[in-house]
Protein backbone atom coordinates (compact mmCIF):
# COMPACT_ATOMS: atom_id res chain seq x y z
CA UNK A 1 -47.14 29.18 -53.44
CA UNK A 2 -51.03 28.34 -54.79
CA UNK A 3 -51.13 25.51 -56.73
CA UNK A 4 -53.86 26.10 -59.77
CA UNK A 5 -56.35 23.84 -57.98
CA UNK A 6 -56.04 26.04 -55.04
CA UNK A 7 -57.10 29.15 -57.41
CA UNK A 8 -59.93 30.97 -56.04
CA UNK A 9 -62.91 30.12 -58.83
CA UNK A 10 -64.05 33.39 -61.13
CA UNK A 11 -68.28 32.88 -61.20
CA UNK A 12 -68.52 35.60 -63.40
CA UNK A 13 -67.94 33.07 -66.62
CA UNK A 14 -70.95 30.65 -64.89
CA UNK A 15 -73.09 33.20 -64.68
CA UNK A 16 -72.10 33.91 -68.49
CA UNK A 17 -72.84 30.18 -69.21
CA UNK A 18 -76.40 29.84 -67.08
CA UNK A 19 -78.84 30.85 -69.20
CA UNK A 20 -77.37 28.22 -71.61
CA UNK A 21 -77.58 25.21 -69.40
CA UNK A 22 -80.85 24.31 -70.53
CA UNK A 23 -80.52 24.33 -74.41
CA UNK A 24 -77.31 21.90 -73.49
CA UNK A 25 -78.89 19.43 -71.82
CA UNK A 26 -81.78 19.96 -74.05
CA UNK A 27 -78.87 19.11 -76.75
CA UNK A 28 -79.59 22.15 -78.54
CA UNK A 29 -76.87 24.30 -77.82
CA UNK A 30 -74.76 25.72 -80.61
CA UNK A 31 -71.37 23.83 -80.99
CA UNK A 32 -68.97 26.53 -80.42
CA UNK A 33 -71.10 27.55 -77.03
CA UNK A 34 -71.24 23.77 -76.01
CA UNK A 35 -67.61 23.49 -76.34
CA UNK A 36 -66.91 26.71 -74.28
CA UNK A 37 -69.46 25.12 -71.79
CA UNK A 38 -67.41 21.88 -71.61
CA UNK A 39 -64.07 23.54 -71.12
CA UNK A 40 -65.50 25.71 -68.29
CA UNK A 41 -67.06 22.82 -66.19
CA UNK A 42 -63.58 20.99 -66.62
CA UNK A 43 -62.74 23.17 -63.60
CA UNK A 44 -66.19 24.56 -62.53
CA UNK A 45 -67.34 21.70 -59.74
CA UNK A 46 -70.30 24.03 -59.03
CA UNK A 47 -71.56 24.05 -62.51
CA UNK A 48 -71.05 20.40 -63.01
CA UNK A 49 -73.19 20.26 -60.38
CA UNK A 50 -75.64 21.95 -61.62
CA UNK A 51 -76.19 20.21 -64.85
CA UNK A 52 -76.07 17.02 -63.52
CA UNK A 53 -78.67 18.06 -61.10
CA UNK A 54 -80.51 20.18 -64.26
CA UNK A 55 -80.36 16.32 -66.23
CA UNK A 56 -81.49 14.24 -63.57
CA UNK A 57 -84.73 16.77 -62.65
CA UNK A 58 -85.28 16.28 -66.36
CA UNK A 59 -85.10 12.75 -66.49
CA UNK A 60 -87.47 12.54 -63.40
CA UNK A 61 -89.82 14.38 -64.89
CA UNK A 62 -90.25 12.64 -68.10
CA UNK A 63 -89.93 9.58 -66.40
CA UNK A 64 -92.63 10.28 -63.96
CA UNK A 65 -95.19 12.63 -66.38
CA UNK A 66 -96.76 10.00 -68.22
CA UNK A 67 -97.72 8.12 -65.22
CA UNK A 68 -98.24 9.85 -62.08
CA UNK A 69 -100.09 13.19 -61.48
CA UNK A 70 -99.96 15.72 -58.71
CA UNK A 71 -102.64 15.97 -56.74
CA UNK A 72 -104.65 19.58 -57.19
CA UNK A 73 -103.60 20.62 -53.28
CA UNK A 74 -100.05 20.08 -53.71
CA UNK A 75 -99.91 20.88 -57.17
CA UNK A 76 -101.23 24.55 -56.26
CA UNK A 77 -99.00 24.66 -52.91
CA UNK A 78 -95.67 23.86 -55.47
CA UNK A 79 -96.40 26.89 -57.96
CA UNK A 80 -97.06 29.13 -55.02
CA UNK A 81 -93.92 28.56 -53.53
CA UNK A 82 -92.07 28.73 -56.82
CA UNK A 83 -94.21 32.08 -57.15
CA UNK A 84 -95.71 31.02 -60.89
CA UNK A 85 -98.91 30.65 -59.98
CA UNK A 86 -99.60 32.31 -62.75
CA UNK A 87 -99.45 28.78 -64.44
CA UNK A 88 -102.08 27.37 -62.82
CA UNK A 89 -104.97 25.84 -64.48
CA UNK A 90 -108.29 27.84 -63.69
């Protein structure tokens, strides 16, 4: 018999849930979303994962924005890889 830990995961609710990630750690997400959010990463490792990963980039950043700046070079090589080069600076 499967235990309920054993369960094969459904994604389809995370991919529900990803386009929110950002307005929760952002702390900006409505309350009755944030709750479902919650409940699903009770049991979601993957999207725990995630937002701990999406908080920590965003802690980097802020941490690291007002003090240090990316050299042109790699600054250009980064967007191009990400493709939004669009974004760069003329």
């Amino acid at each position: 018999m499967m235990m309920e830990s054993q369960k094969k995961h459904d994604h389809s609710q995370c991919r529900k849930l990803l386009g929110s990630l950002s307005a929760y750690v952002d702390g900006e997400l409505d309350r009755r979303l944030c709750i479902e959010l919650e409940k699903h990463m009770e049991t979601c490792e993957d999207c725990r994962i995630v937002v701990d990963t999406l908080r920590k980039t965003v802690y980097l950043y802020h941490a690291t924005s007002q003090t240090e700046t990316i050299p042109p070079d790699i600054r250009t090589r980064l967007y191009k890889s990400l493709n939004i080069e669009d974004f760069l600076e003329k």
